[in-house]
N, C-alpha and C. Protein backbone atom coordinates (compact mmCIF):
# COMPACT_ATOMS: atom_id res chain seq x y z
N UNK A 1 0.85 -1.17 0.00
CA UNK A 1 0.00 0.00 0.00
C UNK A 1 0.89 1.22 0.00
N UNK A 2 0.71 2.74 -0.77
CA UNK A 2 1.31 3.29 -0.96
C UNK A 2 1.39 4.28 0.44
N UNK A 3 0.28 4.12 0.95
CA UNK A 3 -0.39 5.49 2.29
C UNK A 3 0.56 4.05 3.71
N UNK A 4 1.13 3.04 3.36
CA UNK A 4 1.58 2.79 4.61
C UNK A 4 2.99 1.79 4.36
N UNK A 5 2.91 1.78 3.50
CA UNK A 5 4.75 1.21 2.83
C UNK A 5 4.81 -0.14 3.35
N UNK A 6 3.57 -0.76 2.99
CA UNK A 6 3.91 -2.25 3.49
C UNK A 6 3.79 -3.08 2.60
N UNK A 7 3.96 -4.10 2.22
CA UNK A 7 4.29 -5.35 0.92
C UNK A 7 3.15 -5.82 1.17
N UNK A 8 1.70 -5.64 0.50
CA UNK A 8 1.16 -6.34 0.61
C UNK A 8 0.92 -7.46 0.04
N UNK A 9 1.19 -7.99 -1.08
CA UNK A 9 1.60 -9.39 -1.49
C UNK A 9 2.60 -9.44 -2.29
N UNK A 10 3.50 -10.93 -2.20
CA UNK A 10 4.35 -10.66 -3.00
C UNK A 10 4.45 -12.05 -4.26
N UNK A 11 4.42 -11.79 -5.98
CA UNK A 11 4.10 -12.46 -6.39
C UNK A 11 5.47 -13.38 -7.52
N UNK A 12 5.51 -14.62 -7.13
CA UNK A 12 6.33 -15.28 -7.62
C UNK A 12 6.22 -14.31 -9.60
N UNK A 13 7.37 -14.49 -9.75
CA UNK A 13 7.95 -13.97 -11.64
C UNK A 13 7.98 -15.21 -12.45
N UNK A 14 8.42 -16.29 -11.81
CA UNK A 14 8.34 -17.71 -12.41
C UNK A 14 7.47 -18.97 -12.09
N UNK A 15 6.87 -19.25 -12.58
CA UNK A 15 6.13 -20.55 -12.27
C UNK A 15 6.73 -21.77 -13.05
N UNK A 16 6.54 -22.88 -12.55
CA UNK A 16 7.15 -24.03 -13.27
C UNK A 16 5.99 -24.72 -13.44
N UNK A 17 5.64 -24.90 -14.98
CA UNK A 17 5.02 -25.61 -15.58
C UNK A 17 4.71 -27.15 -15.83
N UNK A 18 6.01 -27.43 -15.46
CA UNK A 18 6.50 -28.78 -15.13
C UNK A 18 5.47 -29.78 -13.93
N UNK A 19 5.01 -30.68 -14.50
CA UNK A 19 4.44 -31.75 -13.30
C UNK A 19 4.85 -32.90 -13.64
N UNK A 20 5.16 -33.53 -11.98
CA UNK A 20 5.48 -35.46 -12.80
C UNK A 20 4.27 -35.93 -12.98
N UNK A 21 4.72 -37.12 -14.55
CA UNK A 21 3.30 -37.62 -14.62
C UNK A 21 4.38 -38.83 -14.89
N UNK A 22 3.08 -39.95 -15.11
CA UNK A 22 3.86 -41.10 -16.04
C UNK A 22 2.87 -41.57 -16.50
N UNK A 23 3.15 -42.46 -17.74
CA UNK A 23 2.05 -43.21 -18.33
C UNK A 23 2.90 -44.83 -19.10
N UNK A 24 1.76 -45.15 -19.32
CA UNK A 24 1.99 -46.42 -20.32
C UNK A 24 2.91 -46.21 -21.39
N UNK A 25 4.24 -46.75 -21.76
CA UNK A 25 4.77 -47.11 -23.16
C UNK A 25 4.31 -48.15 -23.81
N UNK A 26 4.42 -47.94 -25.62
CA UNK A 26 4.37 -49.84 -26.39
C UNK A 26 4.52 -50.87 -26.01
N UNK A 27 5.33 -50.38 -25.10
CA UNK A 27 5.56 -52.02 -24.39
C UNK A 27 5.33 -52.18 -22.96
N UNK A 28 4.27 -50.82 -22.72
CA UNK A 28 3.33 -51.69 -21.63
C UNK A 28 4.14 -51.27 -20.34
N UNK A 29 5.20 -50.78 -19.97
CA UNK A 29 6.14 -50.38 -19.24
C UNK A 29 5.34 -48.84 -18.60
N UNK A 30 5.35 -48.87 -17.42
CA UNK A 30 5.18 -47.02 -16.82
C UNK A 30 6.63 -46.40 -16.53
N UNK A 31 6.32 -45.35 -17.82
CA UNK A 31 7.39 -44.92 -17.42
C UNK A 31 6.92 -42.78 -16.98
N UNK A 32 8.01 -42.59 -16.24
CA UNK A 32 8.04 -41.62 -15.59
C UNK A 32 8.65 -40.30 -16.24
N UNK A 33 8.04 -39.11 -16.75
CA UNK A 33 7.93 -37.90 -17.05
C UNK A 33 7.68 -36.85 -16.65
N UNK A 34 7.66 -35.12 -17.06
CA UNK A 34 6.99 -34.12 -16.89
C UNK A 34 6.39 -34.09 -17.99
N UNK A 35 4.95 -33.08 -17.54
CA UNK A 35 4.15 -32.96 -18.02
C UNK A 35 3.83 -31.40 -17.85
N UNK A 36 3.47 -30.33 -18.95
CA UNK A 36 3.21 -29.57 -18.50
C UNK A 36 1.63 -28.90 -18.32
N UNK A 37 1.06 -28.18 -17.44
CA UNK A 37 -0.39 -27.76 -17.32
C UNK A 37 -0.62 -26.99 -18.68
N UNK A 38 -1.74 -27.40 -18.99
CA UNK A 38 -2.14 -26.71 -20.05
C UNK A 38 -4.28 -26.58 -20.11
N UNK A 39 -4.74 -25.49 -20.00
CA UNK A 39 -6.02 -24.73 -19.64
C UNK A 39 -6.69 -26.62 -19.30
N UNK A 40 -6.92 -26.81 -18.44
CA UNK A 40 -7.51 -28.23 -17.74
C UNK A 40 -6.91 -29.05 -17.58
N UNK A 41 -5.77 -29.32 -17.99
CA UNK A 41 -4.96 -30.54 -19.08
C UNK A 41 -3.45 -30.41 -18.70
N UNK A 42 -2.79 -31.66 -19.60
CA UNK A 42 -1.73 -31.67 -19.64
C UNK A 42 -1.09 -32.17 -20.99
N UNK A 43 0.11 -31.40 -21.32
CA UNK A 43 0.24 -31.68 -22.78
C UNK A 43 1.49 -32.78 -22.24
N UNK A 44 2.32 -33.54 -23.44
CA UNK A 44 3.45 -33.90 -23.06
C UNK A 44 4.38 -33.41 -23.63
N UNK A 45 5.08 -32.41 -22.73
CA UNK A 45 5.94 -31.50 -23.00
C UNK A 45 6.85 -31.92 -21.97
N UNK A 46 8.13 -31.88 -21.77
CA UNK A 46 9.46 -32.35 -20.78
C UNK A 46 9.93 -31.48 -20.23
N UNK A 47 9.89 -30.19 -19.80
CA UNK A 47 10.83 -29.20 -19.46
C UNK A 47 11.64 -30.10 -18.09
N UNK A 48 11.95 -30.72 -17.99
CA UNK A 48 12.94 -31.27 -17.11
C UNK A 48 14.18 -31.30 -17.70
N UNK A 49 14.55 -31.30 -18.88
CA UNK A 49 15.73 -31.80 -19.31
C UNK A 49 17.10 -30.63 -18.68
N UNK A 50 18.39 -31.50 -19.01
CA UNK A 50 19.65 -30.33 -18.12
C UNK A 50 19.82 -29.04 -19.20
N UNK A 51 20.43 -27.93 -18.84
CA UNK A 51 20.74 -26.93 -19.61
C UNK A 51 19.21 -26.57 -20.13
N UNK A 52 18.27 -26.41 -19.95
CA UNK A 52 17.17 -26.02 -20.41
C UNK A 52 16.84 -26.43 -21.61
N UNK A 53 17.06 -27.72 -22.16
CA UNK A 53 16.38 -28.09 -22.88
C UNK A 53 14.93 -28.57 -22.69
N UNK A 54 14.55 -29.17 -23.57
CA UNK A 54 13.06 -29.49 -23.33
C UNK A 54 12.49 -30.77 -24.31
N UNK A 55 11.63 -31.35 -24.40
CA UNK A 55 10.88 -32.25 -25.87
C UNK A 55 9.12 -32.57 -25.55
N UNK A 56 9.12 -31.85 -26.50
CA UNK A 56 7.34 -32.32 -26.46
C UNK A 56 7.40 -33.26 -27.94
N UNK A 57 5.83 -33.67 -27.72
CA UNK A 57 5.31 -34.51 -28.93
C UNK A 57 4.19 -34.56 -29.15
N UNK A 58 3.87 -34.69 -30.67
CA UNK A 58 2.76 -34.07 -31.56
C UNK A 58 2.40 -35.21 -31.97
N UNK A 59 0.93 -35.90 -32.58
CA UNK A 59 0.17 -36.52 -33.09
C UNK A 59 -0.26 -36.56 -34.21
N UNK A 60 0.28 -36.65 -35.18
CA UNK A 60 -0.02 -36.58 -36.64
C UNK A 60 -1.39 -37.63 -37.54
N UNK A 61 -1.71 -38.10 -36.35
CA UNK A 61 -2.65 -39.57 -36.72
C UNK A 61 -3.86 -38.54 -37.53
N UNK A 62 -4.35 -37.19 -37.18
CA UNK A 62 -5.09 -36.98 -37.73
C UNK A 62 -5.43 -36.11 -39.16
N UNK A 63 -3.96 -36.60 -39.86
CA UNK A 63 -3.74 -35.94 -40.82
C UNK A 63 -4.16 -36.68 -41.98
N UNK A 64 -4.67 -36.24 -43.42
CA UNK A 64 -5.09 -36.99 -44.32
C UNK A 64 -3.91 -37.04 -45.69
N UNK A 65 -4.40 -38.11 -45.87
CA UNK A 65 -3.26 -38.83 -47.07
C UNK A 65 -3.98 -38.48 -48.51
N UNK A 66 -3.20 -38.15 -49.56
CA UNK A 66 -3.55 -38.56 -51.16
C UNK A 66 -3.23 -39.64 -51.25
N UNK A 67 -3.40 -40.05 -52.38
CA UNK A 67 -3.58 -41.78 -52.84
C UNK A 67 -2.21 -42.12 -53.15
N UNK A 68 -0.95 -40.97 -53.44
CA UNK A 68 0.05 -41.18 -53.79
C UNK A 68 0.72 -41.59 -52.65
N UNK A 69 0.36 -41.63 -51.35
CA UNK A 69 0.68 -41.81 -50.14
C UNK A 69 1.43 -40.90 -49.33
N UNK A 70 1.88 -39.35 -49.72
CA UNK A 70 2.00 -38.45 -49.02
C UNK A 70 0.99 -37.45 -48.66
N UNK A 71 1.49 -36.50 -47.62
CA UNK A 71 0.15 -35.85 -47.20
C UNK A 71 -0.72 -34.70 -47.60
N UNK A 72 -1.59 -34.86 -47.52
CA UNK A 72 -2.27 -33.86 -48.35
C UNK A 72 -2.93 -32.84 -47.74
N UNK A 73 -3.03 -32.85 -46.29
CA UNK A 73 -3.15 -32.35 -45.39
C UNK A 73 -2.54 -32.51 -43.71
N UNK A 74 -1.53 -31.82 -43.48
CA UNK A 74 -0.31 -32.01 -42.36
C UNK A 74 -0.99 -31.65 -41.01
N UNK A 75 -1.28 -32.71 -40.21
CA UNK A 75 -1.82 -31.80 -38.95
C UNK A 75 -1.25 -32.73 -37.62
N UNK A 76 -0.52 -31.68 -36.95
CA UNK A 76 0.05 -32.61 -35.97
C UNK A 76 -0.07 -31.42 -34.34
N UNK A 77 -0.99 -32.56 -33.74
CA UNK A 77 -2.00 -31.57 -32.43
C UNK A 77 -1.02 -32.30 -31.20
N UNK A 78 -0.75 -31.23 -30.07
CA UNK A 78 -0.26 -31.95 -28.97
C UNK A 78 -0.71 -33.00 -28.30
N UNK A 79 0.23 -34.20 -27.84
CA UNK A 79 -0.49 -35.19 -27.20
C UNK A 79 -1.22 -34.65 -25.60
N UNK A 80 -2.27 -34.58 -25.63
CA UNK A 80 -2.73 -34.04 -23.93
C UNK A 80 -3.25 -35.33 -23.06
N UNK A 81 -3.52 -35.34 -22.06
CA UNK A 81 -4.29 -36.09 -21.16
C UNK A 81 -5.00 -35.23 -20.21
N UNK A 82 -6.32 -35.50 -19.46
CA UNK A 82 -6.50 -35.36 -18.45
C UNK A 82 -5.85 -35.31 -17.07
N UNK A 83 -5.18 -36.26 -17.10
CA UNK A 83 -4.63 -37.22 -15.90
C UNK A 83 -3.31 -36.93 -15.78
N UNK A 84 -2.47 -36.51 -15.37
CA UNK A 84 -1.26 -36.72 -15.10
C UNK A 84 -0.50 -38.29 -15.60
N UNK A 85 -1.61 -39.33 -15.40
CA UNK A 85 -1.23 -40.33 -14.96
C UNK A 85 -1.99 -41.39 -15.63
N UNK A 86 -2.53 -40.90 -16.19
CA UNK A 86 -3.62 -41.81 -17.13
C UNK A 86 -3.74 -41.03 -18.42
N UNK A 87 -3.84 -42.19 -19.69
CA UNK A 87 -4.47 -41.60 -20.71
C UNK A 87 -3.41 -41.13 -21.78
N UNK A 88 -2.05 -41.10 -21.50
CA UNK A 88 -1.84 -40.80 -22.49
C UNK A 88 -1.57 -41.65 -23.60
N UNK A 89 -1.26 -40.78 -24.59
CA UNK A 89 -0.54 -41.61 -25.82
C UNK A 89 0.24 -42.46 -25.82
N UNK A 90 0.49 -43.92 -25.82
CA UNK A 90 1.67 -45.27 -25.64
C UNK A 90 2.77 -44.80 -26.21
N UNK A 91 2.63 -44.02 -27.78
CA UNK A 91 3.52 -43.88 -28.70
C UNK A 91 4.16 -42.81 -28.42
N UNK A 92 3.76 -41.71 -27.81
CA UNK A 92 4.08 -40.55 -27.20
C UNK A 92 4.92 -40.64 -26.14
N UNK A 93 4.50 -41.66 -25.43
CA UNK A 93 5.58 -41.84 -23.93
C UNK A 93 6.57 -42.64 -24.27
N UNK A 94 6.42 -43.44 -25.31
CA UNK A 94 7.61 -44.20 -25.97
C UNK A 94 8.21 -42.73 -26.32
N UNK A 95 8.30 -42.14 -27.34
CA UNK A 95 9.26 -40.99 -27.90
C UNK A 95 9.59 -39.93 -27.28
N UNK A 96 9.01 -39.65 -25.99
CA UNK A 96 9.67 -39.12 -25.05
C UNK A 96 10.58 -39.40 -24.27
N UNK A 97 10.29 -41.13 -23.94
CA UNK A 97 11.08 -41.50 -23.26
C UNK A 97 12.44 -41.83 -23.67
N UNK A 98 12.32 -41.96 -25.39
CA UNK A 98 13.78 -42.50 -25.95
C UNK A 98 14.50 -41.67 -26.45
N UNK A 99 13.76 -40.01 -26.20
CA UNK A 99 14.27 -38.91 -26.76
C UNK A 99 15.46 -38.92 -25.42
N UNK A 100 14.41 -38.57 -24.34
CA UNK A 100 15.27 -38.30 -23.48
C UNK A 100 16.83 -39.02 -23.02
N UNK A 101 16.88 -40.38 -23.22
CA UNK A 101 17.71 -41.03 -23.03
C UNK A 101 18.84 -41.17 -23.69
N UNK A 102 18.36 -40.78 -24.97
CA UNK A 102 19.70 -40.51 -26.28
C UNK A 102 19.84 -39.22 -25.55
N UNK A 103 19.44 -37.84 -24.93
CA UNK A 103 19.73 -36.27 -25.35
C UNK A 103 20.59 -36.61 -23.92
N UNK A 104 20.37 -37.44 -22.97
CA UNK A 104 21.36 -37.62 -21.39
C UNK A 104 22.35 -38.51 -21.65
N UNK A 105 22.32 -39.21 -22.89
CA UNK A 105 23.86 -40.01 -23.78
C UNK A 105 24.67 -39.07 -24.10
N UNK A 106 24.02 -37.93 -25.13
CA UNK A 106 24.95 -37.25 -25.67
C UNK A 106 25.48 -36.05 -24.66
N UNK A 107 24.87 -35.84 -23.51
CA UNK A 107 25.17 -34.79 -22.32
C UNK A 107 26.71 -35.67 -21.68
N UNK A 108 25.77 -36.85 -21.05
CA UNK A 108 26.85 -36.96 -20.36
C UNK A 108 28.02 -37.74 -20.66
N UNK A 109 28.24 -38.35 -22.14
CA UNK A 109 29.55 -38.99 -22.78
C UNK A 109 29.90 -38.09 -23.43
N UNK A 110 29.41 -37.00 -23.95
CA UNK A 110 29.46 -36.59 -25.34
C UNK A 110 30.06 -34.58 -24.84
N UNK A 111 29.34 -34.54 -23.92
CA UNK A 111 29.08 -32.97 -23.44
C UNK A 111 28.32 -32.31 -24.05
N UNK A 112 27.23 -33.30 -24.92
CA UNK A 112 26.55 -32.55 -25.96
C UNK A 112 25.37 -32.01 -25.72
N UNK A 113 24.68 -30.50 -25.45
CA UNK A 113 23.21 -30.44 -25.03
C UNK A 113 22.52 -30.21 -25.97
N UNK A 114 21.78 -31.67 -26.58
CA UNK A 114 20.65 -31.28 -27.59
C UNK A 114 21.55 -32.16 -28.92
N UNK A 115 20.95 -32.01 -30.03
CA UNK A 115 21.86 -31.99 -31.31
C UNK A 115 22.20 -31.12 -31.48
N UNK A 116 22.00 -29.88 -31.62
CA UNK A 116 22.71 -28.20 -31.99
C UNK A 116 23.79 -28.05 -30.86
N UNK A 117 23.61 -28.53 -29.62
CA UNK A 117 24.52 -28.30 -28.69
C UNK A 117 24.45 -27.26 -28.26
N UNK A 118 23.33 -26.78 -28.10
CA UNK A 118 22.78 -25.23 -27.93
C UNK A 118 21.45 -25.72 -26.89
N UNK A 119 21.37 -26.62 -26.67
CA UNK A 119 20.11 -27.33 -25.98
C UNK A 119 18.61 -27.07 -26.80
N UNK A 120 18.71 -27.10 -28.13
CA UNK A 120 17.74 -27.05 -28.74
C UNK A 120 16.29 -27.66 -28.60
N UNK A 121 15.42 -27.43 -28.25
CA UNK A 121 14.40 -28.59 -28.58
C UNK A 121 14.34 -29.56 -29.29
N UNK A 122 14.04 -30.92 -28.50
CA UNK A 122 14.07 -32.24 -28.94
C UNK A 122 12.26 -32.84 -29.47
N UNK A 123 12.20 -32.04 -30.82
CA UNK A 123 10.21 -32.27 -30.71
C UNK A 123 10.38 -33.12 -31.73
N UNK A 124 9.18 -34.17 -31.31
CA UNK A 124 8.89 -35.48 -31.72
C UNK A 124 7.28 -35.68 -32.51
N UNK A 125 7.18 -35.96 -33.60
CA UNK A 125 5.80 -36.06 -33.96
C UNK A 125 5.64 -37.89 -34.38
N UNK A 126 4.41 -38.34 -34.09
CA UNK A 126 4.51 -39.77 -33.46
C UNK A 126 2.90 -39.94 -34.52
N UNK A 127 3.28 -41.16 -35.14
CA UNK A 127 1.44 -42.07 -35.37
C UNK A 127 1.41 -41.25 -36.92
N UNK A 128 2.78 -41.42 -37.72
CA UNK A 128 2.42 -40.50 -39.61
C UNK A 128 1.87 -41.69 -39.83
N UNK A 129 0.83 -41.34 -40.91
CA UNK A 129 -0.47 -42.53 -41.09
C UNK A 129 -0.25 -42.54 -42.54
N UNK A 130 0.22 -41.74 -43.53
CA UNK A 130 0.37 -41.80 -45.24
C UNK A 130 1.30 -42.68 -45.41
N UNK A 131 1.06 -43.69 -45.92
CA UNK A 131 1.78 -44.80 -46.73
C UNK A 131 3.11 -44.64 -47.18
N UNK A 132 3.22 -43.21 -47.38
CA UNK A 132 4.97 -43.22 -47.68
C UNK A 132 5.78 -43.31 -46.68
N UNK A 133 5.33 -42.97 -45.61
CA UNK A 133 5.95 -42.45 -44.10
C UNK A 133 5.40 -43.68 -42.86
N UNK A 134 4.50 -44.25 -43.48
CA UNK A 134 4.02 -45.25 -41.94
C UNK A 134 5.03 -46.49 -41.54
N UNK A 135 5.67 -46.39 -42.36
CA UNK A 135 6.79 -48.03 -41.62
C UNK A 135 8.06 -47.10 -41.88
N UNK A 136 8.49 -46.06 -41.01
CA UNK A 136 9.69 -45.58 -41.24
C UNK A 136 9.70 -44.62 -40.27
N UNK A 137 10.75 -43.89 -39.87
CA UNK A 137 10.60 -42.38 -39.08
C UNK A 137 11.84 -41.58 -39.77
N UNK A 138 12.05 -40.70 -39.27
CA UNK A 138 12.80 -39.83 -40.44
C UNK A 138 13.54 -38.47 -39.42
N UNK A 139 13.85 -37.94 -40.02
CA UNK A 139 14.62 -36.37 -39.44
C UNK A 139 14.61 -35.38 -40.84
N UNK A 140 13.58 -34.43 -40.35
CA UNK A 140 13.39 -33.65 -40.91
C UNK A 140 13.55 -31.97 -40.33
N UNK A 141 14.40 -31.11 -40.98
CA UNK A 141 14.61 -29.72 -40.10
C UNK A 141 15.06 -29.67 -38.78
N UNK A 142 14.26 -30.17 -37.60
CA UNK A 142 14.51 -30.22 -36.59
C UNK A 142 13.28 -31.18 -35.36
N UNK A 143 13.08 -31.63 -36.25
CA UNK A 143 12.14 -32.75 -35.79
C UNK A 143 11.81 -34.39 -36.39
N UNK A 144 11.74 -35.07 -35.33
CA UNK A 144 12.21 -36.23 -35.52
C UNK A 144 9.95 -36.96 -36.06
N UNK A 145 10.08 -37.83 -36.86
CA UNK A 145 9.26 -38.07 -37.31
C UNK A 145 8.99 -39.66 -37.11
N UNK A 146 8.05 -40.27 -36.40
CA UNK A 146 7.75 -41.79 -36.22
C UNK A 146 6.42 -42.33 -37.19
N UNK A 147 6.66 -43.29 -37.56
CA UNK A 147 5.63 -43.72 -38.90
C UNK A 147 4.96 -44.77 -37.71
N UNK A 148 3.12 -44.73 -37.83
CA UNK A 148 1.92 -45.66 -37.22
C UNK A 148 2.37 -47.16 -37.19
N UNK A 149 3.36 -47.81 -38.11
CA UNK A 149 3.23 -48.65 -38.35
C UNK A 149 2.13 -49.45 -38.97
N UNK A 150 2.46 -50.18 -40.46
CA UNK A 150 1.43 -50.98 -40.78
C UNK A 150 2.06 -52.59 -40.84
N UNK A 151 1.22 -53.05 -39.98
CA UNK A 151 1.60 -54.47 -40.25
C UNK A 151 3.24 -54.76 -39.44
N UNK A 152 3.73 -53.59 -38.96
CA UNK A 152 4.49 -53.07 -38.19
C UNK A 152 4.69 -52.84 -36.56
N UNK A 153 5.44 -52.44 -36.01
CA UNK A 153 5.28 -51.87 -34.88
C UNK A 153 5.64 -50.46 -34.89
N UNK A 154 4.72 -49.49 -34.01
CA UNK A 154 4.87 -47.87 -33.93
C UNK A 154 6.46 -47.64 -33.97
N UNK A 155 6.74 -46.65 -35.03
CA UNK A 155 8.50 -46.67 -34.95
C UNK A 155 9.00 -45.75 -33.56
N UNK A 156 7.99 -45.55 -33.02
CA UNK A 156 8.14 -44.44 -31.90
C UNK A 156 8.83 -45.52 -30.46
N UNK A 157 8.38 -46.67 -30.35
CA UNK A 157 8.81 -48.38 -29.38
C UNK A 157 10.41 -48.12 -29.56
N UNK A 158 11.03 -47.97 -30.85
CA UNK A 158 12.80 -48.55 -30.33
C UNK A 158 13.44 -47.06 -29.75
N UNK A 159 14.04 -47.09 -28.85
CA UNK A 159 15.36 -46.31 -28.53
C UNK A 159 16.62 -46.42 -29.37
N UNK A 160 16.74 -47.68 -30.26
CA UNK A 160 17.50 -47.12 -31.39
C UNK A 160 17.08 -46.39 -32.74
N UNK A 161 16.20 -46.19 -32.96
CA UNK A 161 15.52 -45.24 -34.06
C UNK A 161 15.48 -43.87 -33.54
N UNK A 162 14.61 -43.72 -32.01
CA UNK A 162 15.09 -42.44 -31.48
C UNK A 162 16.37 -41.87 -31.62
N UNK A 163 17.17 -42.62 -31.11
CA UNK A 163 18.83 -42.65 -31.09
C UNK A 163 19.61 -42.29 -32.46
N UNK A 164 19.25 -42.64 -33.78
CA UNK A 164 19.41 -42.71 -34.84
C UNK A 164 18.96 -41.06 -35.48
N UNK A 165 17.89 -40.68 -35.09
CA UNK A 165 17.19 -39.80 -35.67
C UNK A 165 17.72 -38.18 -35.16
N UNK A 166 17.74 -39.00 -34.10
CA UNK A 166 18.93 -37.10 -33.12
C UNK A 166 20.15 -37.27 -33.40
N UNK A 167 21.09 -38.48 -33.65
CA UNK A 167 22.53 -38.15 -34.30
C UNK A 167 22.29 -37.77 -35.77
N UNK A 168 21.37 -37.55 -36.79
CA UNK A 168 21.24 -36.67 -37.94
C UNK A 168 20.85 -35.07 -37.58
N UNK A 169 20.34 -34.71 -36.64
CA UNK A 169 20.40 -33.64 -35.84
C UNK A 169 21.63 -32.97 -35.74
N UNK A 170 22.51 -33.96 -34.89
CA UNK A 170 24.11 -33.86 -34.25
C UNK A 170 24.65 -33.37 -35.79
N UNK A 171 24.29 -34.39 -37.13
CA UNK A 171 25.33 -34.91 -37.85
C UNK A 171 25.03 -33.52 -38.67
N UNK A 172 23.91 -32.92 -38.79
CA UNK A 172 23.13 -31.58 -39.61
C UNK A 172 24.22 -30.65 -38.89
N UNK A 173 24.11 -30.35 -37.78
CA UNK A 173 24.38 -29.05 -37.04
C UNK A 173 25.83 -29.29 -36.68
N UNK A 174 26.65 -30.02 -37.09
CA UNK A 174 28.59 -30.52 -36.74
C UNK A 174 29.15 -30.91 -38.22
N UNK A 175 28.10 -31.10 -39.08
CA UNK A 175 29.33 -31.56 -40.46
C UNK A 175 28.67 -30.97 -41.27
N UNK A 176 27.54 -30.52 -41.43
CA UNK A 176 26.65 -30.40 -42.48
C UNK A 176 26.64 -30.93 -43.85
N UNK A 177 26.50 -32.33 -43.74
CA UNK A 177 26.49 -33.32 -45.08
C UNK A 177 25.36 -33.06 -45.55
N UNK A 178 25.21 -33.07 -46.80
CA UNK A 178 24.17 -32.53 -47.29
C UNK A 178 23.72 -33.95 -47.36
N UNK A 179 22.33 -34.13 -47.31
CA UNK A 179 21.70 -35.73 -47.35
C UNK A 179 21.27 -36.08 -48.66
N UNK A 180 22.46 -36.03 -49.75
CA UNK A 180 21.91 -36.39 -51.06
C UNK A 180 23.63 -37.30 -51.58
N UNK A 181 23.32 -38.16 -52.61
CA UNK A 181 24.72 -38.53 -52.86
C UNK A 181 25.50 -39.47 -51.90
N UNK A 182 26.95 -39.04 -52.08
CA UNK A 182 27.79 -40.05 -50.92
C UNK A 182 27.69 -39.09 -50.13
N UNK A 183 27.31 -37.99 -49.92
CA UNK A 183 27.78 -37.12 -48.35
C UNK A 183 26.38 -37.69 -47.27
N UNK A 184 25.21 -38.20 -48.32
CA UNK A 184 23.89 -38.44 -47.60
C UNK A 184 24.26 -39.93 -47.18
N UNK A 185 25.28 -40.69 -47.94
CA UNK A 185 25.33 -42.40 -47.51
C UNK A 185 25.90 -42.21 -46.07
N UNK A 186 26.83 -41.35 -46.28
CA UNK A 186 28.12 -41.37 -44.71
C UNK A 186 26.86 -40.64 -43.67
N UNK A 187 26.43 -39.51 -44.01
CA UNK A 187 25.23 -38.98 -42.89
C UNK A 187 24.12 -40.38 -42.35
N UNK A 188 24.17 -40.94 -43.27
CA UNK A 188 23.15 -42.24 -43.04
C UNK A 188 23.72 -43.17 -42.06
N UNK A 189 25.48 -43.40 -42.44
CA UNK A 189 25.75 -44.49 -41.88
C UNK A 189 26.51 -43.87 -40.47
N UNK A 190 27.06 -42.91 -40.62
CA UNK A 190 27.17 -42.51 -39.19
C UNK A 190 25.89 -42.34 -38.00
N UNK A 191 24.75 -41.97 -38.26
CA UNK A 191 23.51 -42.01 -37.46
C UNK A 191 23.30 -43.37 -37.03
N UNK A 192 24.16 -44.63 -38.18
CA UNK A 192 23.52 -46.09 -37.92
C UNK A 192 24.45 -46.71 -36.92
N UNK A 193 26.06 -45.78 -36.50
CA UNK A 193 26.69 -45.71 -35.46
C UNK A 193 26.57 -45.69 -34.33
């Protein structure tokens, strides 16, 4: 108050968005995450990671295909839940979980934060449903891409595909091989390192 110079409240500048949640992986495993609040909800977003990195993941399942089997309409919505603890996406907590584990490989053998080494965001889009992309995952710009699997399993399940997909990250932002030709075979086969 100004008429008596006293603090009448005093209001935190930072809030942490961050909550533990955990949910179900592909393989049925609970595994343990942050989650951040979002208006009712919770998206799966990580801000836990060291050096301020972070990784969320997006849902592409509800995007539509042309017949040629790429997309003809791109739509990739955050995975949310209700629950902290229930409900989320299998494929989602798989690619969070294998994000994270490659980005604390390359921290703590490597000294590396992130692929840019800048602690970049590690964002993951999970469940591509167009026929060109569903039995495969990929690295594109700066995001790692998991195909639904047909007849398959979700490519989002291995920690070596995760693993694979952020050393083209590493391999983009430290050599810059262009991914065409022999500079794209060696970018290929070093990620398969």
């Amino acid at each position: 108050s100004s008429s008596t110079r006293k603090v009448v409240k005093i209001v935190p500048k930072f809030y942490s968005a961050n909550n533990p949640a955990s949910g179900k992986d592909l393989e049925g495993n609970t595994v343990s995450f942050s989650a951040t609040t979002n208006s009712g909800g919770y998206r799966l977003k990580d801000g836990t990671f060291p050096e301020n990195s972070y990784a969320s993941v997006y849902d592409s399942s509800k995007s539509t295909c042309k017949d040629d089997g790429v997309y003809e309409n791109f739509e990739a919505d955050h995975i949310e839940s209700s629950d902290l603890n229930d409900g989320w996406d299998a494929a989602g907590v798989s690619a969070i979980s294998n994000v994270k584990k490659t980005y604390e490989y390359y921290l703590s053998v490597h000294g590396r934060n992130s692929f840019d080494d800048q602690g970049a965001p590690l964002v993951s889009v999970i469940n591509e449903p167009c026929s060109e992309y569903i039995n495969n995952a990929s690295w594109a710009g700066n995001t790692m891409y998991y195909g639904a699997g047909n007849g398959l399993q979700n490519f989002a399940i291995a920690l070596d595909v995760a693993s694979h997909e952020v050393t083209h990250g590493v391999i983009q932002h430290s050599s810059n091989l262009e991914y065409e030709d022999q500079s794209g075979a060696l970018n290929e086969s070093f990620a398969d390192i």
